[in-house]
N, C-alpha and C. Protein backbone atom coordinates (compact mmCIF):
# COMPACT_ATOMS: atom_id res chain seq x y z
N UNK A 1 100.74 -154.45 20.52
CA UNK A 1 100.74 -154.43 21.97
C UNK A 1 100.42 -155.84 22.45
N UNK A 2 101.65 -156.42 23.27
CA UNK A 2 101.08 -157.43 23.55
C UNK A 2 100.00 -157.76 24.86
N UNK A 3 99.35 -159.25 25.67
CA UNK A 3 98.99 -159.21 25.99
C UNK A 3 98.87 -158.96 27.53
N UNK A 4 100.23 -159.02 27.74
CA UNK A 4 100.21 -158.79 29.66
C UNK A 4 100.24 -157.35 29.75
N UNK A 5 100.64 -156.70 28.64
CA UNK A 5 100.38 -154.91 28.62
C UNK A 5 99.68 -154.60 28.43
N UNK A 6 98.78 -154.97 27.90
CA UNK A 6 96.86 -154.84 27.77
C UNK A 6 96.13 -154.86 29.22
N UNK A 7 96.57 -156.23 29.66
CA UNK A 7 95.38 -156.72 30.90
C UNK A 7 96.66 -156.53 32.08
N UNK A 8 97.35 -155.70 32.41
CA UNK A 8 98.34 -155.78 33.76
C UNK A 8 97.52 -154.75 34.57
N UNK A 9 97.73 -155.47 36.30
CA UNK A 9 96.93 -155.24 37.00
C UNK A 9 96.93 -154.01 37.44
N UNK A 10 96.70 -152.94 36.75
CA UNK A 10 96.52 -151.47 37.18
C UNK A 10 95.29 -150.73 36.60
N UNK A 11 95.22 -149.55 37.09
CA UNK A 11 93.91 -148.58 36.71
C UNK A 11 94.99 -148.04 35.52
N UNK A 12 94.40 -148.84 34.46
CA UNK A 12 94.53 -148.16 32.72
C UNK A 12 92.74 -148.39 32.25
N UNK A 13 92.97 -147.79 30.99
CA UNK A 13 91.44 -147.32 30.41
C UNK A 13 90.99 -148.97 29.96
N UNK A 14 91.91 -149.73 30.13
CA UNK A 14 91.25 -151.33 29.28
C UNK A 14 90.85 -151.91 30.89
N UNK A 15 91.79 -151.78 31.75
CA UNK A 15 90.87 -152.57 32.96
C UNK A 15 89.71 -151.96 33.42
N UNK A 16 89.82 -150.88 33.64
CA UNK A 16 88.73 -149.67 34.15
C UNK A 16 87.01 -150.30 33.29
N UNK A 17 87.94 -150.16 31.96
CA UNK A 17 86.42 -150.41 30.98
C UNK A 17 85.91 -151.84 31.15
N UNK A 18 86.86 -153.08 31.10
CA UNK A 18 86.52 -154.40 31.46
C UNK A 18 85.90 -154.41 33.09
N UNK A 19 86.39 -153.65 34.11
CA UNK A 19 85.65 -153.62 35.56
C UNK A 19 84.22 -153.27 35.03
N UNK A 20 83.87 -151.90 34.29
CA UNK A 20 82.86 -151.85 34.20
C UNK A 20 81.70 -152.91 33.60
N UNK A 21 82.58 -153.24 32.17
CA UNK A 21 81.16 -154.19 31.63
C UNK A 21 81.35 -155.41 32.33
N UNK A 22 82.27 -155.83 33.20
CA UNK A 22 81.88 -156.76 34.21
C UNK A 22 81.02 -156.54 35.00
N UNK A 23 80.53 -155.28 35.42
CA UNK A 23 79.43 -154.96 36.60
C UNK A 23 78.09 -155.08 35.47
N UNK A 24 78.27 -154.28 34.59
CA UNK A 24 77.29 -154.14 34.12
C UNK A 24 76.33 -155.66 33.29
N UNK A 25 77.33 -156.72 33.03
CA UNK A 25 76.77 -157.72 32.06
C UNK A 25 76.48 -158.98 33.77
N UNK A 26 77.51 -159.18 34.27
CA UNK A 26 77.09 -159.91 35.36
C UNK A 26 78.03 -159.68 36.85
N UNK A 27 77.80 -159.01 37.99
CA UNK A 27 78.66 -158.43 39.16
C UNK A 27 79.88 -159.00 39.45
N UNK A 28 79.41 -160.18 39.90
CA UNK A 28 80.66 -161.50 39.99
C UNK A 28 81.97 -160.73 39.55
N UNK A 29 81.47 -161.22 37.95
CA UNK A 29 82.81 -160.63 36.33
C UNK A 29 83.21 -159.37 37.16
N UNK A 30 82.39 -157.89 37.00
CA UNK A 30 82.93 -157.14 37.70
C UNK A 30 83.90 -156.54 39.08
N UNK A 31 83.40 -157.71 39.91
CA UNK A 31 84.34 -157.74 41.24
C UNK A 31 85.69 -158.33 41.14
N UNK A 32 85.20 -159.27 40.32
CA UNK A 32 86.82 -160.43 39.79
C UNK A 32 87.71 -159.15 39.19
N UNK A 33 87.40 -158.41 38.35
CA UNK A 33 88.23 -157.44 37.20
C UNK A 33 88.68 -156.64 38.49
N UNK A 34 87.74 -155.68 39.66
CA UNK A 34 88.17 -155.00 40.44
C UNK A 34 89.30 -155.68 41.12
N UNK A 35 89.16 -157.20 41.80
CA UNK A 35 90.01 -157.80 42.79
C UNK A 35 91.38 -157.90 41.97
N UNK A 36 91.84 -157.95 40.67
CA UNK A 36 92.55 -158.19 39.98
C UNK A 36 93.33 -156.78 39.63
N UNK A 37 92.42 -155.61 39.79
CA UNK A 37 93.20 -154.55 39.60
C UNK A 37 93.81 -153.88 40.98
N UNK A 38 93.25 -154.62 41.86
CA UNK A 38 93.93 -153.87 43.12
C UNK A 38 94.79 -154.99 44.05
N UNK A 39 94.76 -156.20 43.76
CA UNK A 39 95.61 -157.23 43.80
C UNK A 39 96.32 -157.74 43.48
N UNK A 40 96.55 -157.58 41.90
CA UNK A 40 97.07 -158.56 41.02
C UNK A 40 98.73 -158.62 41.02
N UNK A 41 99.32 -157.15 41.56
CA UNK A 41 100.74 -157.70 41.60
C UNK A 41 100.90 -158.65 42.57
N UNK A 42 100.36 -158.79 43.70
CA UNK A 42 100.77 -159.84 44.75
C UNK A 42 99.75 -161.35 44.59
N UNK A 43 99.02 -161.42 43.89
CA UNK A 43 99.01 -162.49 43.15
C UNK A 43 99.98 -163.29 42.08
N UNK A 44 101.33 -162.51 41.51
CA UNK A 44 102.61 -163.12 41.40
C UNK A 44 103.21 -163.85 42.42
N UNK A 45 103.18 -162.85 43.30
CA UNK A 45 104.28 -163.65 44.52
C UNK A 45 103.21 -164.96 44.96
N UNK A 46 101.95 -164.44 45.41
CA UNK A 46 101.68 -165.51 45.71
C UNK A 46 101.49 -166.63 45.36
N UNK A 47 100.78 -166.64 44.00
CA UNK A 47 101.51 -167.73 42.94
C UNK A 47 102.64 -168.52 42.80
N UNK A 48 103.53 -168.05 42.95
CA UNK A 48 104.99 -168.20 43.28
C UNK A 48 105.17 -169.07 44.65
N UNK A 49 104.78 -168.37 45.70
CA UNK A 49 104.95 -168.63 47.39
C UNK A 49 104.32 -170.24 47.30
N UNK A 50 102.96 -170.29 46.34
CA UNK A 50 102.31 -171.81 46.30
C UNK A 50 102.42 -172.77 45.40
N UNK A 51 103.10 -172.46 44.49
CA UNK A 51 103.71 -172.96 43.78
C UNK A 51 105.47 -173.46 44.15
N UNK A 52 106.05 -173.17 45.03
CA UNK A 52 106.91 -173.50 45.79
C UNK A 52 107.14 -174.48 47.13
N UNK A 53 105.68 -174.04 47.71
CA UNK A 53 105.29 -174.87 48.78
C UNK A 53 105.22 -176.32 48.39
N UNK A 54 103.89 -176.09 47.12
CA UNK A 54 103.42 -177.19 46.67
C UNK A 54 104.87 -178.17 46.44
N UNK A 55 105.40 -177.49 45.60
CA UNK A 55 106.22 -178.14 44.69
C UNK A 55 107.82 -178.55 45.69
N UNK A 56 108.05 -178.53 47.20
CA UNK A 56 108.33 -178.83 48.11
C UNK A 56 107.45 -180.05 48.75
N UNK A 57 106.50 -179.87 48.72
CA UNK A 57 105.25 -181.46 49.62
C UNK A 57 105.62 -181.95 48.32
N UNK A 58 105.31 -182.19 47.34
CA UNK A 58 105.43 -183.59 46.75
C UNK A 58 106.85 -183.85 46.13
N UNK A 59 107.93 -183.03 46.55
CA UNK A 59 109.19 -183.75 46.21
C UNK A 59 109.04 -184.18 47.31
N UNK A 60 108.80 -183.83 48.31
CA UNK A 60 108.77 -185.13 49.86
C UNK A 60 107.93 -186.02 49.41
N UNK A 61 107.10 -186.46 48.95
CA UNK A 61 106.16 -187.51 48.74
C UNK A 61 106.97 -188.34 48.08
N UNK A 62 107.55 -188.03 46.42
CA UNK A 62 107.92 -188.60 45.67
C UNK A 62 108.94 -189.85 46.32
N UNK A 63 109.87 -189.50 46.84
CA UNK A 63 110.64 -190.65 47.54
C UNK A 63 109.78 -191.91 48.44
N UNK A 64 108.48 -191.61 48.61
CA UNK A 64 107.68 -192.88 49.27
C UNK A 64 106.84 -193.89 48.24
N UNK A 65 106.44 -192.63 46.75
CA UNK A 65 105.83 -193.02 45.75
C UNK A 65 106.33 -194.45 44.87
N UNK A 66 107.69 -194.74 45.39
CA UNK A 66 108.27 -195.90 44.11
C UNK A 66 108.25 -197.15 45.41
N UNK A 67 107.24 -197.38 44.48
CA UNK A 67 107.29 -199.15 45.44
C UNK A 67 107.32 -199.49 46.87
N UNK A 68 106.87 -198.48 48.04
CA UNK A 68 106.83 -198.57 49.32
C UNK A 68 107.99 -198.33 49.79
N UNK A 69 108.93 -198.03 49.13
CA UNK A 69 110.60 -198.36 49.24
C UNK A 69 111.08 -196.96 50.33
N UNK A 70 110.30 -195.81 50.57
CA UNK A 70 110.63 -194.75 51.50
C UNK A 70 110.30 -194.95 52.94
N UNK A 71 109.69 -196.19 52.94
CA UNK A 71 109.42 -196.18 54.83
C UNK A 71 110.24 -197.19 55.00
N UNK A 72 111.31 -197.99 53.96
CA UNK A 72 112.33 -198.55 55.06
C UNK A 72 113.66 -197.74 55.65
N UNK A 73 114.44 -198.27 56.15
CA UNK A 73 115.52 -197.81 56.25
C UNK A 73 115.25 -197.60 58.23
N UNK A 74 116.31 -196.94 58.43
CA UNK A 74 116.85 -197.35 60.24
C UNK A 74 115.44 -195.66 60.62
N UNK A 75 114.55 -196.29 61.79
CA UNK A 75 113.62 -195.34 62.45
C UNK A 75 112.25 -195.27 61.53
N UNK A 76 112.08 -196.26 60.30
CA UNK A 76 110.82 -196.64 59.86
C UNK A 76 110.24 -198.06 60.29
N UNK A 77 111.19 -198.63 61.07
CA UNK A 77 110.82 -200.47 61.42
C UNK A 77 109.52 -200.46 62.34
N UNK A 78 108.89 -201.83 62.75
CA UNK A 78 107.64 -201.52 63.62
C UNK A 78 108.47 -202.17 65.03
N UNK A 79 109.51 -202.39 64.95
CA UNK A 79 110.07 -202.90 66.66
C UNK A 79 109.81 -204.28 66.38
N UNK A 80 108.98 -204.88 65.60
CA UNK A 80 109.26 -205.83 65.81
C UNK A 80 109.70 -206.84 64.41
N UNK A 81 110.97 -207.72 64.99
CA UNK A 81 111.56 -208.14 63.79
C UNK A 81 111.13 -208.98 62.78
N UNK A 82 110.39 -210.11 63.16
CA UNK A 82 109.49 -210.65 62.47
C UNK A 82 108.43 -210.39 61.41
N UNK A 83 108.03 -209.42 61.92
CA UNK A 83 106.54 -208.67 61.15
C UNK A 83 107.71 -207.64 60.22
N UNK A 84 108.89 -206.87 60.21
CA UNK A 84 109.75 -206.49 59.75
C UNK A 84 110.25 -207.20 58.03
N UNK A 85 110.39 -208.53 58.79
CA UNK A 85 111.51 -209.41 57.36
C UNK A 85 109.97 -209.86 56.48
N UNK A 86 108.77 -210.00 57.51
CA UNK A 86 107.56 -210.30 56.44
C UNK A 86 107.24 -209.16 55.07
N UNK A 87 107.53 -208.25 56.23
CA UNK A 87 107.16 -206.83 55.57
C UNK A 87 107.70 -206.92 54.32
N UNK A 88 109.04 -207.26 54.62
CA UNK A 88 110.29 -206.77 53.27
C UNK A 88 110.05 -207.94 52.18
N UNK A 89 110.06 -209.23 52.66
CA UNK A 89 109.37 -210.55 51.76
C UNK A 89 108.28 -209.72 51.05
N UNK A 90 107.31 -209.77 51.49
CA UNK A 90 106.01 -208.96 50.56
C UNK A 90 107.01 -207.99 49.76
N UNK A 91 107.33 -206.93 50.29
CA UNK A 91 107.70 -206.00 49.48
C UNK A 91 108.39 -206.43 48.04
N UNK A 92 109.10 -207.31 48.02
CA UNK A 92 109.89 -207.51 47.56
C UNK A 92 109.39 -208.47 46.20
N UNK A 93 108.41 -209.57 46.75
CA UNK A 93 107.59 -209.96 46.25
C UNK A 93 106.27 -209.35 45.21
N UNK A 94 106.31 -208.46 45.66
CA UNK A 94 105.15 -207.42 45.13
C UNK A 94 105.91 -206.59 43.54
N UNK A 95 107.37 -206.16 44.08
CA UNK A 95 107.48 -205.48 43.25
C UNK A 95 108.48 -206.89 41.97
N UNK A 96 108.57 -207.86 42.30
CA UNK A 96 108.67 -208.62 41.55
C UNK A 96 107.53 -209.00 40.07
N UNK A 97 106.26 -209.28 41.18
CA UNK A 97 105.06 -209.46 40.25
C UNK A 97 105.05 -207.89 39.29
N UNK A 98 104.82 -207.10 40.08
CA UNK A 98 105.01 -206.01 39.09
C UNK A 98 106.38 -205.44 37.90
N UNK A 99 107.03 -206.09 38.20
CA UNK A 99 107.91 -206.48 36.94
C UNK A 99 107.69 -207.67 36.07
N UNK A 100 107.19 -208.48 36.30
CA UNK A 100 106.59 -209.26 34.87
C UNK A 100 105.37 -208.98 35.05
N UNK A 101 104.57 -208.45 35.22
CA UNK A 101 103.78 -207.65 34.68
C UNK A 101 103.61 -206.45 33.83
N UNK A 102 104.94 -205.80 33.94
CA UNK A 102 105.28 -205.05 32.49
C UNK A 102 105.59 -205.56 32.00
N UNK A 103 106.61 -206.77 31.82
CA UNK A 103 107.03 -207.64 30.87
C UNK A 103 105.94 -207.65 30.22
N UNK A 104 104.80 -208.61 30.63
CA UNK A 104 103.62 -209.21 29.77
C UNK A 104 103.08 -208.25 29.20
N UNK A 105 103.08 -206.99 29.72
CA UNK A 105 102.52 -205.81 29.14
C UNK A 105 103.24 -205.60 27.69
N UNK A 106 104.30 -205.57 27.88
CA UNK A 106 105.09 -204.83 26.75
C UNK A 106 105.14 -205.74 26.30
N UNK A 107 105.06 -207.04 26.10
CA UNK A 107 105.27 -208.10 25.03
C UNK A 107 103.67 -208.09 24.32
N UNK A 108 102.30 -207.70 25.38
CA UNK A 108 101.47 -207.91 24.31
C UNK A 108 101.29 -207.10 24.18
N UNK A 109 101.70 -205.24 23.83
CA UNK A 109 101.78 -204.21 23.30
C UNK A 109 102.51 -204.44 21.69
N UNK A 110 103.79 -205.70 22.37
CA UNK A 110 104.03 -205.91 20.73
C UNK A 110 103.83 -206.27 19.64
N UNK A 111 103.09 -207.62 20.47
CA UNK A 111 101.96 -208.25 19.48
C UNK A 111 101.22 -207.35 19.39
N UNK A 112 100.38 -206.70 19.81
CA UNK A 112 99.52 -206.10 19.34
C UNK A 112 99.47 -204.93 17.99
N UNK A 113 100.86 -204.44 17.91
CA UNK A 113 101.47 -203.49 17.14
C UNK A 113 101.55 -204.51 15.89
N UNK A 114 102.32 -205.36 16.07
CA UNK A 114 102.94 -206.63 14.91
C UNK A 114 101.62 -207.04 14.11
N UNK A 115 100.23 -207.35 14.92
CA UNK A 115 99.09 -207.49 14.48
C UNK A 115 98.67 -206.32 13.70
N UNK A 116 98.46 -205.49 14.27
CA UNK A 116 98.07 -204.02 13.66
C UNK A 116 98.82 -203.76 12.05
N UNK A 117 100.23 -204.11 12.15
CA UNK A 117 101.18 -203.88 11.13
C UNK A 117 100.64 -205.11 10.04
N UNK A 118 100.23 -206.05 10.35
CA UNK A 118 100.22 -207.35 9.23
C UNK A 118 98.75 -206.81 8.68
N UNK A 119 97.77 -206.59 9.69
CA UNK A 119 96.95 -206.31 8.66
C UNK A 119 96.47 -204.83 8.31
N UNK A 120 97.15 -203.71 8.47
CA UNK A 120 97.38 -202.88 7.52
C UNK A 120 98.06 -203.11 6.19
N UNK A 121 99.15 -203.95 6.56
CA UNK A 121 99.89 -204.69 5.27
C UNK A 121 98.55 -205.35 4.27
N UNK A 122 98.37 -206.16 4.93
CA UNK A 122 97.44 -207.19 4.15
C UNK A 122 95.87 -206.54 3.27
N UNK A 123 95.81 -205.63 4.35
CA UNK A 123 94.66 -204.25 3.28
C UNK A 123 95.51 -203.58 2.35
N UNK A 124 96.53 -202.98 2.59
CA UNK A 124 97.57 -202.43 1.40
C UNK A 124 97.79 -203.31 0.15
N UNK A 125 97.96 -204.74 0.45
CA UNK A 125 98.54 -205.55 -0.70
C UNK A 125 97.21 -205.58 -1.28
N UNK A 126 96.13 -206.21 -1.09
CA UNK A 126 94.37 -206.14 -0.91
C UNK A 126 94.57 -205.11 -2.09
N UNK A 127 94.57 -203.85 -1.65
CA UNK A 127 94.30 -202.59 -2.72
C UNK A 127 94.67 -202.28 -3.49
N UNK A 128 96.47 -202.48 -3.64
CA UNK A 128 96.97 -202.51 -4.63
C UNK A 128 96.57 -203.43 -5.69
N UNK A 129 96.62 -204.80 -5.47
CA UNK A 129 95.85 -205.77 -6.34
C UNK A 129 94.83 -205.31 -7.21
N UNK A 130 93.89 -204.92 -6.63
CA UNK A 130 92.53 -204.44 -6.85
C UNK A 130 92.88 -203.11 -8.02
N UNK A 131 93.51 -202.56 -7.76
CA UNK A 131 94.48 -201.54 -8.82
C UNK A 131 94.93 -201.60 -9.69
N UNK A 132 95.72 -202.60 -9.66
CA UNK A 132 96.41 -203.34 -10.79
C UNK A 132 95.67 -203.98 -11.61
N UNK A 133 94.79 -204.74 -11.11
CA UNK A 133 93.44 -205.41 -11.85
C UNK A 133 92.57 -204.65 -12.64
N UNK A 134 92.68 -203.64 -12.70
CA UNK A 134 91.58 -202.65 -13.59
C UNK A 134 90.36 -202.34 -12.67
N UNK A 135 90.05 -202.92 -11.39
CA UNK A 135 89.07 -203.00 -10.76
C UNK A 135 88.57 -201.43 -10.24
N UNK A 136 89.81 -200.53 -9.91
CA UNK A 136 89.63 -199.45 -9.78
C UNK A 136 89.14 -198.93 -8.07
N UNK A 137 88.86 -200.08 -7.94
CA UNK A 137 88.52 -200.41 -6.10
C UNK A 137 87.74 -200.00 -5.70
N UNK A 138 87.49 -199.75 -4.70
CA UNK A 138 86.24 -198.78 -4.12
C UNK A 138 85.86 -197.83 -4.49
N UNK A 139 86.68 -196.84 -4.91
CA UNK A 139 86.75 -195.16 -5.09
C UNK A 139 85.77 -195.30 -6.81
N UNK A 140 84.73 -194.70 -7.25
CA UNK A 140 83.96 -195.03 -8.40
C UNK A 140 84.08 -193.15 -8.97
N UNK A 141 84.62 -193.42 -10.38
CA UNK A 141 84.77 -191.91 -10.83
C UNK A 141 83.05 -191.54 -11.37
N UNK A 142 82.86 -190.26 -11.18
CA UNK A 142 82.01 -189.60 -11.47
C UNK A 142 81.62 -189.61 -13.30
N UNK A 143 80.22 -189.73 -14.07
CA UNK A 143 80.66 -189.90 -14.86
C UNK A 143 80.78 -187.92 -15.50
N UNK A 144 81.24 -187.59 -16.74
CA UNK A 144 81.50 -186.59 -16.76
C UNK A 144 79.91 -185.86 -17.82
N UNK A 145 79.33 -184.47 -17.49
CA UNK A 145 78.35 -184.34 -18.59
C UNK A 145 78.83 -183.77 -19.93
């Protein structure tokens, strides 16, 4: 039996019994189990209803989210033209710096990887040596009784 047929929001003997030892261990638990058995189908929809809403407001957001770039265009200007072409200079400017600024990012992500890689290498060659040498390396065998 799986689990949404176990706990689905109706008067069966598993919610009934979970309402109870919810009252009985702490009330809260108990009222939650009750609100859930006499609510819980329209807690789908509503789930649903806000999860729709939501997910409506921030696809409107999203188009303002990339680079200031949603308040231009014709009926976002401030009237005046000057403070306008400054506006767009900055803008423009801004998202410049922030493109070599990933540049620099991702170039010293690479070094940093390339580093990482040489001296994992350079402990690998390190150990093997040490192996080959009879040295046996770090790892020391137990002796046997």
């Amino acid at each position: 039996m799986n689990q949404s047929a176990f706990l689905r929001p109706d008067w069966t003997p598993a919610t009934i019994a979970l309402m109870v030892l919810g009252f009985m261990v702490f009330w809260p638990l108990g009222l939650a189990m009750l609100a859930y058995i006499v609510f819980g189908e329209r807690l789908k929809s509503f789930k649903k209803d806000a999860n729709d809403a939501a997910d409506g407001f921030f696809a409107s957001c999203r188009g303002r989210s990339r680079g200031f770039r949603g308040f231009r265009g014709p009926g976002f200007g401030s009237g005046n033209v000057a403070f306008d072409e400054w506006r767009e200079a900055e803008l423009n400017r801004i998202e410049e710096e922030r493109r070599k600024l990933d540049e620099m990012r991702e170039e010293f992500e690479t070094y940093v990887r390339e580093l990482r890689r040489a001296k994992d290498r350079e402990e690998f060659d390190r150990f093997m040596r040490e192996r080959r040498s009879g040295n046996g390396g770090p790892v020391q065998e137990m002796p046997s009784a």
